[in-house]
Each structure stands twice: as structure tokens, then as C-alpha cells.
PDB file of N, CA and C in Angstrom:
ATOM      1  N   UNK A   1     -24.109 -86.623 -46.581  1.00  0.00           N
ATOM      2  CA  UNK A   1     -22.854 -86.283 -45.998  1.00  0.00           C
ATOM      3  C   UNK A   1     -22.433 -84.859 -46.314  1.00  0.00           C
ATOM      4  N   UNK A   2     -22.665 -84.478 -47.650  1.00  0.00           N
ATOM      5  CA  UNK A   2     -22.246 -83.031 -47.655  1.00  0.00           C
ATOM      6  C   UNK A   2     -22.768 -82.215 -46.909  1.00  0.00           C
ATOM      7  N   UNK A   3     -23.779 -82.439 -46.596  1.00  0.00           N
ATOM      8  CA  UNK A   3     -24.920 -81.876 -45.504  1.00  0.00           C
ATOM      9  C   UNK A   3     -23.947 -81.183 -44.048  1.00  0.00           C
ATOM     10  N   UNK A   4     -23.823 -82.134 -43.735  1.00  0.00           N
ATOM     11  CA  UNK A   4     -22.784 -82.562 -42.489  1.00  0.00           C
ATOM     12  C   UNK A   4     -21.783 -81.609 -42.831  1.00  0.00           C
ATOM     13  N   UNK A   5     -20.914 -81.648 -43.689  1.00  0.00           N
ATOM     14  CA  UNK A   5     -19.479 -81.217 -44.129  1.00  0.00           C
ATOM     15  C   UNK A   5     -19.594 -79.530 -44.156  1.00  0.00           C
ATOM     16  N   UNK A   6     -20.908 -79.135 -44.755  1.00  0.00           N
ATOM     17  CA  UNK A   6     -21.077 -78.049 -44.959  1.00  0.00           C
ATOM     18  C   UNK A   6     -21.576 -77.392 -43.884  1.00  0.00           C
ATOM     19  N   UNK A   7     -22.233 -78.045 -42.891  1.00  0.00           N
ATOM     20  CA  UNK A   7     -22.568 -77.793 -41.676  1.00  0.00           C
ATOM     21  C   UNK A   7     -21.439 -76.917 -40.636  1.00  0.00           C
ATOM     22  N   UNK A   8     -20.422 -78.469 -40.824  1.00  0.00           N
ATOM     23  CA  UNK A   8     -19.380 -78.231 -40.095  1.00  0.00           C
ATOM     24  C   UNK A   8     -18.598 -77.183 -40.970  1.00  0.00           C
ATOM     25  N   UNK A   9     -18.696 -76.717 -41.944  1.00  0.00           N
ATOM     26  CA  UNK A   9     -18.061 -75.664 -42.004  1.00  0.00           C
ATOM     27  C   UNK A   9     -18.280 -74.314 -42.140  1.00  0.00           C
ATOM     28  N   UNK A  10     -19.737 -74.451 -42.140  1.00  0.00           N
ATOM     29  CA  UNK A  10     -20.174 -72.881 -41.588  1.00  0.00           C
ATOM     30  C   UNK A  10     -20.018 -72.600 -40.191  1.00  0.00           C
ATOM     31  N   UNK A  11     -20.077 -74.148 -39.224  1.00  0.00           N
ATOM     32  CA  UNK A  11     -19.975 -73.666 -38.355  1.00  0.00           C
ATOM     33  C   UNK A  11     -18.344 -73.272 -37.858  1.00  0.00           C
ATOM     34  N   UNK A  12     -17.468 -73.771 -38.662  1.00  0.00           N
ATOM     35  CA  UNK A  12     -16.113 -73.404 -38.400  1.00  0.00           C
ATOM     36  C   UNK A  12     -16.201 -71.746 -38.841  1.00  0.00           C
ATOM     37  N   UNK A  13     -16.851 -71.254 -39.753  1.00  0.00           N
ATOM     38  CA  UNK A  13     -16.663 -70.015 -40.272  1.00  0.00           C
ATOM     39  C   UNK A  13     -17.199 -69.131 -39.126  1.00  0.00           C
ATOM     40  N   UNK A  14     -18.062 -69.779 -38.521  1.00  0.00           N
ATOM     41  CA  UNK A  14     -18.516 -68.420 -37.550  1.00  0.00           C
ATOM     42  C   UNK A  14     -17.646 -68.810 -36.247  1.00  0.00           C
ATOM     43  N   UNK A  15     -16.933 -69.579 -36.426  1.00  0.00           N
ATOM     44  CA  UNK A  15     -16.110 -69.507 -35.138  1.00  0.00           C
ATOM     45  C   UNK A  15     -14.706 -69.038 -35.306  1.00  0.00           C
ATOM     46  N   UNK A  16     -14.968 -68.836 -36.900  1.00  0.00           N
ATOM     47  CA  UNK A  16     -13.484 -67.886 -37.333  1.00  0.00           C
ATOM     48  C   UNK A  16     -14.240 -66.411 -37.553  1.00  0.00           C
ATOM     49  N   UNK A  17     -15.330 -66.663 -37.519  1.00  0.00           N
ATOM     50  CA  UNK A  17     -15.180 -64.977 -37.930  1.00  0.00           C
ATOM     51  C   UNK A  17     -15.739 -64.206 -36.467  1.00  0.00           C
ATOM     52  N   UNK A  18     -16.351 -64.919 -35.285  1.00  0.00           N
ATOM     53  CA  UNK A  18     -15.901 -64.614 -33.909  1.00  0.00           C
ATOM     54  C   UNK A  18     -14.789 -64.427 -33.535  1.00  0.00           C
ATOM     55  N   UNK A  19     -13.662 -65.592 -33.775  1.00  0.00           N
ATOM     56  CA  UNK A  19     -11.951 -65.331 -33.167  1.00  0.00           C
ATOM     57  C   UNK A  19     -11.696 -63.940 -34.259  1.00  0.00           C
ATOM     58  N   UNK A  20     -11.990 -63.771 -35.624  1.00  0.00           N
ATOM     59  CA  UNK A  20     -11.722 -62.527 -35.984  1.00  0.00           C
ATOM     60  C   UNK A  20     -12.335 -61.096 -35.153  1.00  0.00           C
ATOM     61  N   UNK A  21     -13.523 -61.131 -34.980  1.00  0.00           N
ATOM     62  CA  UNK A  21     -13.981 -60.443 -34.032  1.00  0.00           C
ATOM     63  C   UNK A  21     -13.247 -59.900 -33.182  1.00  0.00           C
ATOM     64  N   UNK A  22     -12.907 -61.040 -32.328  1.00  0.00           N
ATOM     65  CA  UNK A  22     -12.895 -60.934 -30.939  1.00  0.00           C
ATOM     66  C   UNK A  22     -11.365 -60.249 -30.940  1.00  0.00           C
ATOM     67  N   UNK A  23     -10.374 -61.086 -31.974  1.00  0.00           N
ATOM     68  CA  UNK A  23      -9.555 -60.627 -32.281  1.00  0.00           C
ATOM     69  C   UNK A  23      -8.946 -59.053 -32.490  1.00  0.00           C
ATOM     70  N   UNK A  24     -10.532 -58.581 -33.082  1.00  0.00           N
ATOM     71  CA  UNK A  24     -10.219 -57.267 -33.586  1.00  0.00           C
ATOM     72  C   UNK A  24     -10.321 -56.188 -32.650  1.00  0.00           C
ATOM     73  N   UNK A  25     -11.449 -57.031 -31.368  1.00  0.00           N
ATOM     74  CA  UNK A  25     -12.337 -56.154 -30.333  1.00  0.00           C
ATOM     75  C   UNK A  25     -10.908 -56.102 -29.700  1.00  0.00           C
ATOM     76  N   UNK A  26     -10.102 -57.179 -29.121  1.00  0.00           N
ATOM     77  CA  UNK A  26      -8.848 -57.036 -28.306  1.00  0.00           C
ATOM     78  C   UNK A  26      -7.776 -56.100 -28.712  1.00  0.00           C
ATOM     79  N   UNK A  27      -7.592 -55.980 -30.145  1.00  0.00           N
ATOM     80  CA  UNK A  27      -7.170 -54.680 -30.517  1.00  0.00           C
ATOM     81  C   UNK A  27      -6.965 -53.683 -30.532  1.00  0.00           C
ATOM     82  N   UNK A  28      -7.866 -53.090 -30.646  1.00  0.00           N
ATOM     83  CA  UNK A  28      -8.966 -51.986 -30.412  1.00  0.00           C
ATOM     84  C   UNK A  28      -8.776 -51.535 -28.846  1.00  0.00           C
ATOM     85  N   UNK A  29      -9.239 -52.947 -28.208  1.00  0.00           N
ATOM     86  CA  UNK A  29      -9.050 -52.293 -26.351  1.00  0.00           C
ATOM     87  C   UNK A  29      -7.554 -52.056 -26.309  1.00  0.00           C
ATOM     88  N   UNK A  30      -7.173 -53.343 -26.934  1.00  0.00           N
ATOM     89  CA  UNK A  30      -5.291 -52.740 -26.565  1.00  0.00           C
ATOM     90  C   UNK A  30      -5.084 -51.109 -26.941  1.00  0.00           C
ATOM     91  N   UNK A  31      -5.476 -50.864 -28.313  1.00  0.00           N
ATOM     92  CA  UNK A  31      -5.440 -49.361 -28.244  1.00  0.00           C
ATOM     93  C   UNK A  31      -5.917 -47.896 -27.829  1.00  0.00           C
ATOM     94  N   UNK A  32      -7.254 -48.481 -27.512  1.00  0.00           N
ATOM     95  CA  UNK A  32      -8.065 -47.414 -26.408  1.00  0.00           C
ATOM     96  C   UNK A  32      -6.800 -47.406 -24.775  1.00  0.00           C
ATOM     97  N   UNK A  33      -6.769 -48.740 -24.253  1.00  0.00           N
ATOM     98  CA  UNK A  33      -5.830 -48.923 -23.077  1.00  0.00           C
ATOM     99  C   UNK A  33      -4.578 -48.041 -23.426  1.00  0.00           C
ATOM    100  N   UNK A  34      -3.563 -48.038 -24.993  1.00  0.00           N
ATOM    101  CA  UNK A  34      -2.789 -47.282 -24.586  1.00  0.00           C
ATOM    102  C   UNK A  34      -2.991 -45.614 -24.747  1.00  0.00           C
ATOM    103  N   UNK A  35      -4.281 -45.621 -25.149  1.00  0.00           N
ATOM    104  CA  UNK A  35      -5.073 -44.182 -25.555  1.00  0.00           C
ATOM    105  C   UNK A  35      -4.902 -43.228 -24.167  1.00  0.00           C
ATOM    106  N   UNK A  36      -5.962 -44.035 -23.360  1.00  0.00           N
ATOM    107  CA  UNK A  36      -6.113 -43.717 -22.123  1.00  0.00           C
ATOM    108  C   UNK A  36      -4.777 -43.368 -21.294  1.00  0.00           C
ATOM    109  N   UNK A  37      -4.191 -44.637 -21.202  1.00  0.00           N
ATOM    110  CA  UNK A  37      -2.629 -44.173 -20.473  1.00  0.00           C
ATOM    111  C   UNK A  37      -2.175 -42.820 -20.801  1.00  0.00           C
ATOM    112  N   UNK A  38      -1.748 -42.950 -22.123  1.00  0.00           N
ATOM    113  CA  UNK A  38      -1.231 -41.953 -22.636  1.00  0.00           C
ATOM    114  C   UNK A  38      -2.071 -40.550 -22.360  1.00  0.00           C
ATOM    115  N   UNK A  39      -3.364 -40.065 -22.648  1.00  0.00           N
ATOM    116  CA  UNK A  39      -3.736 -39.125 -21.806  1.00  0.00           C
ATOM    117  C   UNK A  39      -3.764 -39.255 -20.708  1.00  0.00           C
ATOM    118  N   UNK A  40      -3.670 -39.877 -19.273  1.00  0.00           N
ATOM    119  CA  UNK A  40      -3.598 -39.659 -18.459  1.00  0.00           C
ATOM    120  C   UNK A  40      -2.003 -39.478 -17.610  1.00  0.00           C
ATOM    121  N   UNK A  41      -1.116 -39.819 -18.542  1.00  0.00           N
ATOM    122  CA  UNK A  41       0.225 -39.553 -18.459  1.00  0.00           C
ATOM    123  C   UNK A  41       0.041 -38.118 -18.495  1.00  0.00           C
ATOM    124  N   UNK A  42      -0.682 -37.840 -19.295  1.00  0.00           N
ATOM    125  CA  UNK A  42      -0.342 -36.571 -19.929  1.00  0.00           C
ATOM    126  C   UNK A  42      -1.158 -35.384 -19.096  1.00  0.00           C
ATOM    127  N   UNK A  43      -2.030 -35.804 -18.198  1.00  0.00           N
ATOM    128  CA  UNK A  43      -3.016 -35.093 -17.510  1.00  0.00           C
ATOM    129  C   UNK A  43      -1.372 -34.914 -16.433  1.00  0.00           C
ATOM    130  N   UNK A  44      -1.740 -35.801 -16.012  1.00  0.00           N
ATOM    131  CA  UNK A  44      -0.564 -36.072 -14.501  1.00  0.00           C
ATOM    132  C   UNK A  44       0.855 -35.003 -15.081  1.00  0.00           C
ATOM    133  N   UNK A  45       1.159 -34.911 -15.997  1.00  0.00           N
ATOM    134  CA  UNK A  45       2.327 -34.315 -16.201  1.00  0.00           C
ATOM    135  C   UNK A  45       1.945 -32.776 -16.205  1.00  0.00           C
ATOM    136  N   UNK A  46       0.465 -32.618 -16.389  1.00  0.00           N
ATOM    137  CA  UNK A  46       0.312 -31.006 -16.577  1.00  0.00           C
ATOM    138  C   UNK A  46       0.389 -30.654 -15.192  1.00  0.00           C
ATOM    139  N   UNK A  47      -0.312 -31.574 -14.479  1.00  0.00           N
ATOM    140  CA  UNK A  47      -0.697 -30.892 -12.755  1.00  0.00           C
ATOM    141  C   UNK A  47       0.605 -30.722 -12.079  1.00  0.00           C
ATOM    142  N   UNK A  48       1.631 -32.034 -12.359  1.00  0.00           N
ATOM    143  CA  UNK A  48       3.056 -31.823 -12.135  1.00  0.00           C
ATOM    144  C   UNK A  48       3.573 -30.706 -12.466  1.00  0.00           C
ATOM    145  N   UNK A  49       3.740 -29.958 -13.589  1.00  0.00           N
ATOM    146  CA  UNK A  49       4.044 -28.883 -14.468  1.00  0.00           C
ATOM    147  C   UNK A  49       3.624 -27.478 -13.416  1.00  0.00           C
ATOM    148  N   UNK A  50       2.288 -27.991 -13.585  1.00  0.00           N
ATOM    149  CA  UNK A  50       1.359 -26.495 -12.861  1.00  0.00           C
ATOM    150  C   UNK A  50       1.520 -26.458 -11.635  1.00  0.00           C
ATOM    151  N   UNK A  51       1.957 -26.981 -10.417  1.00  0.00           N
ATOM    152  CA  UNK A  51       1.947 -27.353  -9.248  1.00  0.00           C
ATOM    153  C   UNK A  51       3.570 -26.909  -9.351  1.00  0.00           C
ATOM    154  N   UNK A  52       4.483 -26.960 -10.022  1.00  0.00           N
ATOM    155  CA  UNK A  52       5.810 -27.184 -10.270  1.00  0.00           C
ATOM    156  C   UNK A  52       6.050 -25.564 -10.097  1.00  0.00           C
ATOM    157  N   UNK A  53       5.358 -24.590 -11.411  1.00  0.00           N
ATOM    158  CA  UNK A  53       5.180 -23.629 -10.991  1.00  0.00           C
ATOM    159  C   UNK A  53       4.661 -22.446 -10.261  1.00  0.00           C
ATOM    160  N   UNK A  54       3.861 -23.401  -9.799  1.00  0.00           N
ATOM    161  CA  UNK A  54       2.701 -22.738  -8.382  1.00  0.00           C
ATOM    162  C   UNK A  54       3.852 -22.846  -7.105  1.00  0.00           C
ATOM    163  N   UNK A  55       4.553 -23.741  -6.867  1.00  0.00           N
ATOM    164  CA  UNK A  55       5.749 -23.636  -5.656  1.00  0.00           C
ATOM    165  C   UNK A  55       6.778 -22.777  -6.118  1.00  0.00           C
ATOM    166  N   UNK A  56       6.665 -22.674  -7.974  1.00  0.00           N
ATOM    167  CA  UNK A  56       8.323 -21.670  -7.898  1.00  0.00           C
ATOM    168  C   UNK A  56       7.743 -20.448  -7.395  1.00  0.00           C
ATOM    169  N   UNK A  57       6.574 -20.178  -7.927  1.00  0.00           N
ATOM    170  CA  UNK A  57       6.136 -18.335  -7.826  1.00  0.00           C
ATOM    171  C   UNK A  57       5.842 -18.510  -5.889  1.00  0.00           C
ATOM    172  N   UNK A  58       5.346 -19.522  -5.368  1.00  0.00           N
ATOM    173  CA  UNK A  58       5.455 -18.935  -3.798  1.00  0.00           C
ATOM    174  C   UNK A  58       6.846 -19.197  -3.429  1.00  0.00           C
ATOM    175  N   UNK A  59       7.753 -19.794  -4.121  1.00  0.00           N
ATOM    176  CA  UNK A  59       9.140 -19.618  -3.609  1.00  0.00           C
ATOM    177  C   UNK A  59      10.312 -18.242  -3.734  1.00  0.00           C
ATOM    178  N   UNK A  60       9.566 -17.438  -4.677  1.00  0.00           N
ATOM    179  CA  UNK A  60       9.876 -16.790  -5.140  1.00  0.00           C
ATOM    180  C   UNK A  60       9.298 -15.760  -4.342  1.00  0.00           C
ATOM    181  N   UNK A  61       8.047 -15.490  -3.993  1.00  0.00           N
ATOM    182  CA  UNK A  61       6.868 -14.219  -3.104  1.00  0.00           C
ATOM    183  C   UNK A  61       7.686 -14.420  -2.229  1.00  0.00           C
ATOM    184  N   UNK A  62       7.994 -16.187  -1.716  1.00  0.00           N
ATOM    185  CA  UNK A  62       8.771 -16.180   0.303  1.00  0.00           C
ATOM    186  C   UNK A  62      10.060 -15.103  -0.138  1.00  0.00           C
ATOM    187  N   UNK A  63      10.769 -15.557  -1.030  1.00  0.00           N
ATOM    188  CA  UNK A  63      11.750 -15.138  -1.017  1.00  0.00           C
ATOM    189  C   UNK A  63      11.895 -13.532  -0.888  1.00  0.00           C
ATOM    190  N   UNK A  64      11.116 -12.915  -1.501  1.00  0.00           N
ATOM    191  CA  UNK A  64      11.111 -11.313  -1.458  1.00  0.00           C
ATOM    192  C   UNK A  64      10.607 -10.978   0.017  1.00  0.00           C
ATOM    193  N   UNK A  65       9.714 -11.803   0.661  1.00  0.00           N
ATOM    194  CA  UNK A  65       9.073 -11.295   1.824  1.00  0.00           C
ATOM    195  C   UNK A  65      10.599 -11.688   2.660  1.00  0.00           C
ATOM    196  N   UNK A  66      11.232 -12.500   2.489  1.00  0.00           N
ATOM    197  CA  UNK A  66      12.721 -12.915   3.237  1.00  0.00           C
ATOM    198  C   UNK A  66      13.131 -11.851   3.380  1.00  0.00           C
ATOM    199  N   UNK A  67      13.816 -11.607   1.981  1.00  0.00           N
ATOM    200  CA  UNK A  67      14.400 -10.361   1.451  1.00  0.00           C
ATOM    201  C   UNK A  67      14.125  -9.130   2.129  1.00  0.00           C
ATOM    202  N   UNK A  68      12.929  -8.959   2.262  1.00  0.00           N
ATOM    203  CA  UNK A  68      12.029  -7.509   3.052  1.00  0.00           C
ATOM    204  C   UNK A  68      12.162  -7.556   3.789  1.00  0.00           C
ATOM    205  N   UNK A  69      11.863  -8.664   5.168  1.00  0.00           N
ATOM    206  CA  UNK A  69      12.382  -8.889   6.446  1.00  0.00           C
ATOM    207  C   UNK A  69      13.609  -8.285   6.642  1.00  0.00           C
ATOM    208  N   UNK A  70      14.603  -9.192   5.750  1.00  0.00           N
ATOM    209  CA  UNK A  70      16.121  -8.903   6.395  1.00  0.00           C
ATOM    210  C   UNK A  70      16.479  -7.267   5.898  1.00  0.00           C
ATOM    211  N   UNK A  71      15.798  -7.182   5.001  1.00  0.00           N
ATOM    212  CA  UNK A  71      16.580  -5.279   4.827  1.00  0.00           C
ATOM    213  C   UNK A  71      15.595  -4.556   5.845  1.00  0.00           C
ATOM    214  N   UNK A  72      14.542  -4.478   6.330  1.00  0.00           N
ATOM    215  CA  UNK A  72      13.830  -4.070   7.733  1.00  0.00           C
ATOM    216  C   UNK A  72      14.481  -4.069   8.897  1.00  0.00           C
ATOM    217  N   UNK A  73      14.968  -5.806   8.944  1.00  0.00           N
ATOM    218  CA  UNK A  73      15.780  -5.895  10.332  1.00  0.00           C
ATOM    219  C   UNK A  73      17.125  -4.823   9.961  1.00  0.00           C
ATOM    220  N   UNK A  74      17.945  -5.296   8.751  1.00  0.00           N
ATOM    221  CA  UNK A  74      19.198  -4.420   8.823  1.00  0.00           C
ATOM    222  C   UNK A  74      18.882  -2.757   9.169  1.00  0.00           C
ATOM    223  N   UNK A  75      17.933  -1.938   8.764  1.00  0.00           N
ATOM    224  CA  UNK A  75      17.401  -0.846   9.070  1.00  0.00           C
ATOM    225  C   UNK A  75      17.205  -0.857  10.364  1.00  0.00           C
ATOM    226  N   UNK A  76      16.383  -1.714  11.171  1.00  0.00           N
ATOM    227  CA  UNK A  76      16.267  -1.838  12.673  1.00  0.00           C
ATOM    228  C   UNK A  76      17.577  -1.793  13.449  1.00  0.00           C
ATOM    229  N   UNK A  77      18.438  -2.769  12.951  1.00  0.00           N
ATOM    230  CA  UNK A  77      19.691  -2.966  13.336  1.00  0.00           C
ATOM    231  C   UNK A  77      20.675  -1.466  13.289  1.00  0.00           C
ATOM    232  N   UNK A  78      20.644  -1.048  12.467  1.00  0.00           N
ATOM    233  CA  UNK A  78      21.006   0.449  11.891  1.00  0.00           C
ATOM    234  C   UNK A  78      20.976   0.952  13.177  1.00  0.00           C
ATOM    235  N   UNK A  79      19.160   1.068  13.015  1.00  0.00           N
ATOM    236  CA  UNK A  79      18.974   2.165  14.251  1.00  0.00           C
ATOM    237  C   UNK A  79      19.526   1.928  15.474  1.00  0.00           C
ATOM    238  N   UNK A  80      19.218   0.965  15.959  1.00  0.00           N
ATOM    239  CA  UNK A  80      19.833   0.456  17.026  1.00  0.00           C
ATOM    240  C   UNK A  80      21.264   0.841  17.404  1.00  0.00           C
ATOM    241  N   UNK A  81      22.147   0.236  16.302  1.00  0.00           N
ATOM    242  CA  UNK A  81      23.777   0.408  16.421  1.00  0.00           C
ATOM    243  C   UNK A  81      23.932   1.775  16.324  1.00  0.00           C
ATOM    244  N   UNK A  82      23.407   2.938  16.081  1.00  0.00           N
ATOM    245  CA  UNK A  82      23.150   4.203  15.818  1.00  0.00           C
ATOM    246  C   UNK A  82      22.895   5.099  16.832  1.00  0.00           C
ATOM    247  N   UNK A  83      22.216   4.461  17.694  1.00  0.00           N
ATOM    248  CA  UNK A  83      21.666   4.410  18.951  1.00  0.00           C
ATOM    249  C   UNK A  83      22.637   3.969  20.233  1.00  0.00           C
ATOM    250  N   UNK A  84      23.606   2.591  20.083  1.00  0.00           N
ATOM    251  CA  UNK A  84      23.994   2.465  20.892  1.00  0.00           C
ATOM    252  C   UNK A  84      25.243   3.149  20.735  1.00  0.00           C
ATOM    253  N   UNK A  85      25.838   3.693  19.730  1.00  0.00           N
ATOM    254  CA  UNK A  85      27.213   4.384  19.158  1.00  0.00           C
ATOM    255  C   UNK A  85      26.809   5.839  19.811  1.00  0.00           C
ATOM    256  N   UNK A  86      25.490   6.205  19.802  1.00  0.00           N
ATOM    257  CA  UNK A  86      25.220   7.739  20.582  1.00  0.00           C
ATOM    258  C   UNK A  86      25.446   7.532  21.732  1.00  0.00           C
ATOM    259  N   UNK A  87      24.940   6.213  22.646  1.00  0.00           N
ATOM    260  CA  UNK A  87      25.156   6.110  23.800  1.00  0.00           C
ATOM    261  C   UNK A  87      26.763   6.108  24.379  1.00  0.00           C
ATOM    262  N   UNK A  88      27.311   4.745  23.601  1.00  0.00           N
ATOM    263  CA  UNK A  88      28.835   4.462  23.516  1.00  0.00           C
ATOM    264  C   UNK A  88      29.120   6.076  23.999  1.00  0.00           C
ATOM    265  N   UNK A  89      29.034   6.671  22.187  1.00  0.00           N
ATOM    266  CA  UNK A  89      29.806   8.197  22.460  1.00  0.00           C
ATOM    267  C   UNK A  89      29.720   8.914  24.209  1.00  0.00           C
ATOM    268  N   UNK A  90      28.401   9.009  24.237  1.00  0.00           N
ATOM    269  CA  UNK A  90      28.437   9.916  25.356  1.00  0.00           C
ATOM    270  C   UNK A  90      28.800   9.460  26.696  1.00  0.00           C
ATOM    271  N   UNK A  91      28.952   7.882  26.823  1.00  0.00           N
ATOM    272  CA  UNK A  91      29.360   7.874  28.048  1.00  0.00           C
ATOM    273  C   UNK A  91      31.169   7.249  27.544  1.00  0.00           C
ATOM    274  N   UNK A  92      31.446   7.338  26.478  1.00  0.00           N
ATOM    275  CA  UNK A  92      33.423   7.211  25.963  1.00  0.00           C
ATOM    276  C   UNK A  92      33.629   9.078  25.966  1.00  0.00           C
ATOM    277  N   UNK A  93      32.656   9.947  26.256  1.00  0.00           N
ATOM    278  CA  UNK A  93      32.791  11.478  25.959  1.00  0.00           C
ATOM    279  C   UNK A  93      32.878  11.754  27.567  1.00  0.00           C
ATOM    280  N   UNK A  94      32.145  11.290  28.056  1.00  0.00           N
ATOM    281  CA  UNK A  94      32.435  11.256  30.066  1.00  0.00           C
ATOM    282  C   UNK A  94      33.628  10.697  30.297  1.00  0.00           C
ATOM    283  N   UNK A  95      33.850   9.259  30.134  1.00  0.00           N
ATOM    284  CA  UNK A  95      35.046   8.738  30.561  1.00  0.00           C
ATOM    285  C   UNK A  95      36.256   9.102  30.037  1.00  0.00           C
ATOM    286  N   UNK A  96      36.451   9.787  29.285  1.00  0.00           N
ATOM    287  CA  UNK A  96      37.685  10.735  28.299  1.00  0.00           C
ATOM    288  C   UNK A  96      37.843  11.857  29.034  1.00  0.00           C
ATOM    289  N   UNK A  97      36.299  13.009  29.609  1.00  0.00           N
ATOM    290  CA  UNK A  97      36.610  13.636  30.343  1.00  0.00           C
ATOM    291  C   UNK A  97      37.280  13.515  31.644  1.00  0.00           C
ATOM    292  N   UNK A  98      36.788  12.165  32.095  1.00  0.00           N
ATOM    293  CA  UNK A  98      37.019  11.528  33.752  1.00  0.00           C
ATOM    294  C   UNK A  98      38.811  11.433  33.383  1.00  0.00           C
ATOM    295  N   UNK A  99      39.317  10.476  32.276  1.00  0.00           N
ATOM    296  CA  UNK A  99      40.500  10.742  31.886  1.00  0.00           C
ATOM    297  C   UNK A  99      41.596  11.957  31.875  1.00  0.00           C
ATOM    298  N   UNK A 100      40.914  12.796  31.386  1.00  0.00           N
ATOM    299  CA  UNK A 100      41.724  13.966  31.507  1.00  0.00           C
ATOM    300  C   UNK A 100      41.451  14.490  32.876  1.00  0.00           C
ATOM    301  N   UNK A 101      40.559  14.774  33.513  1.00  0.00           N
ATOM    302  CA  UNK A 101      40.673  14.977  34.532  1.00  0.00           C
ATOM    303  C   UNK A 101      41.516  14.815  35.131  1.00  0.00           C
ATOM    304  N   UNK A 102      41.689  13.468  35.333  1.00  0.00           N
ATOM    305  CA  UNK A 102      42.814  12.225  35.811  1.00  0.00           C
ATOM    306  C   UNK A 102      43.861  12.665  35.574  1.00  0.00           C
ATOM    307  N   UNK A 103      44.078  13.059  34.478  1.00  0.00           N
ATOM    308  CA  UNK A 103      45.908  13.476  33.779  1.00  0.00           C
ATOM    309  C   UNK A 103      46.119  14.733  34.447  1.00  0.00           C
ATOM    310  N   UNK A 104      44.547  15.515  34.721  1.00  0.00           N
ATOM    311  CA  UNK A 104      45.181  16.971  35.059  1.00  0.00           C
ATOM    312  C   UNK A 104      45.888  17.227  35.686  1.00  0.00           C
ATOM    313  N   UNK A 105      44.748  16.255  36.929  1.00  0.00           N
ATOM    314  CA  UNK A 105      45.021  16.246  38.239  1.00  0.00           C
ATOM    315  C   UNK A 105      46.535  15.578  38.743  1.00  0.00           C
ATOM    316  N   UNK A 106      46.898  14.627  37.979  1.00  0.00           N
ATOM    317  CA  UNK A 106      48.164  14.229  38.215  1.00  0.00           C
ATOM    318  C   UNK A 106      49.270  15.215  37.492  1.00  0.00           C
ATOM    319  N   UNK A 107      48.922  15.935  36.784  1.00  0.00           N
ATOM    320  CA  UNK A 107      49.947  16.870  36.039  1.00  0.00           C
ATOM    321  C   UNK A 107      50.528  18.054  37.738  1.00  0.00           C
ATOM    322  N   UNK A 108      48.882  18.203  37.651  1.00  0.00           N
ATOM    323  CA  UNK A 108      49.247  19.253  39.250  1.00  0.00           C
ATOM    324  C   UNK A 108      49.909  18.630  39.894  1.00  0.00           C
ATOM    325  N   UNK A 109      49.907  17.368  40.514  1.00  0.00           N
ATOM    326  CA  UNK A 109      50.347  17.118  41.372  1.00  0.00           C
ATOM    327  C   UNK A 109      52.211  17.110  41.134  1.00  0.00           C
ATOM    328  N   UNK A 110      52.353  16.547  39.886  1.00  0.00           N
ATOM    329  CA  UNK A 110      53.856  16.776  39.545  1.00  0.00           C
ATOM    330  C   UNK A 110      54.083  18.017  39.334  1.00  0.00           C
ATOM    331  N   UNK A 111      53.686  19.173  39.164  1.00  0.00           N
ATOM    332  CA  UNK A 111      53.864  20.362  38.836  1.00  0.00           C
ATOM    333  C   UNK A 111      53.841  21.242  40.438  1.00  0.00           C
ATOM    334  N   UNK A 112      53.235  21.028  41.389  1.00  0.00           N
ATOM    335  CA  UNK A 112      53.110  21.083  42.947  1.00  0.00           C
ATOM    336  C   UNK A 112      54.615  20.640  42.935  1.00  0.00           C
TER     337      UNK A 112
END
């Protein structure tokens, strides 16, 4: 009978020192699993990061090329209004003359 007894309890021992095992192996993965997460949290947060500032600096290039545009156009605009104020002038420099004309001519006529 001890035979038996001792049997059965080696074989209980290797089925405790498997559940220890196995026990320990599940461990272990639990902590590789939060290993992994955790660097790959951490990957994902750099590309976020780097990507984050890869849109500020082209938000920033648009913005100056904006910037450049609109002080170009205002220069264009310049010229233009510069241009049409020469025109304005010279034909408000005719019709001022046509004006006085106008007054002269009616001055003569009251002065006739």
C-alpha cells in the first residue's frame, strides 16, 4: 500500500509542480503582454507626436506662403489702385476742366 500512496503522491507533485509551472509561464505572458502593449503604446504615441509636428511645420510653411500671397496681391492691388487713381485723376482733371468751362461759359453769358 505505501507503494500506491507514494505513487499517488509523486504523482500529485508533478501535477503541482506543472500547475506551478504553468502558473508561472501565465505570468510571465501576462507580463511580456503588458510589456508589449506598453511599447507599442509607446511606438503609436511617437508617430502621433512626429506626424503632430510634421502638420505644425507644413502649417506653418502654408501659412507664410498665405502670408506671401496676400502681401503680393496687396502690392498688385497697390498697383492697380495707383493706376486706376492716375486714370480717375486724368479723366476728374478733364471733367473739372469741362466744369469750368461750363462756369465760364455761363459767367459770359451773365456778363453779355
Amino acid at each position: 500500500m505505501p507503494d500506491k500512496q507514494e505513487e499517488a503522491k509523486r504523482q500529485e507533485g508533478d501535477k503541482d509542480s506543472d500547475g506551478v509551472i504553468m502558473n508561472q509561464i501565465k505570468k510571465y505572458l501576462g507580463y511580456y503582454k503588458i510589456i508589449v502593449g506598453v511599447v507599442l503604446a509607446a511606438i503609436m504615441l511617437f508617430y502621433v507626436v512626429m506626424s503632430t509636428n510634421e502638420i505644425r511645420t507644413m502649417k506653418e510653411g502654408l501659412k507664410k506662403k498665405v502670408d506671401l500671397s496676400i502681401a503680393i496681391s496687396n502690392d498688385k492691388f497697390d498697383v492697380v489702385q495707383g493706376r486706376f487713381n492716375n486714370i480717375k485723376g486724368i479723366f476728374e482733371g478733364r471733367f473739372d476742366n469741362i466744369e469750368d468751362n461750363i462756369k465760364g461759359s455761363d459767367q459770359l453769358k451773365i456778363n453779355e
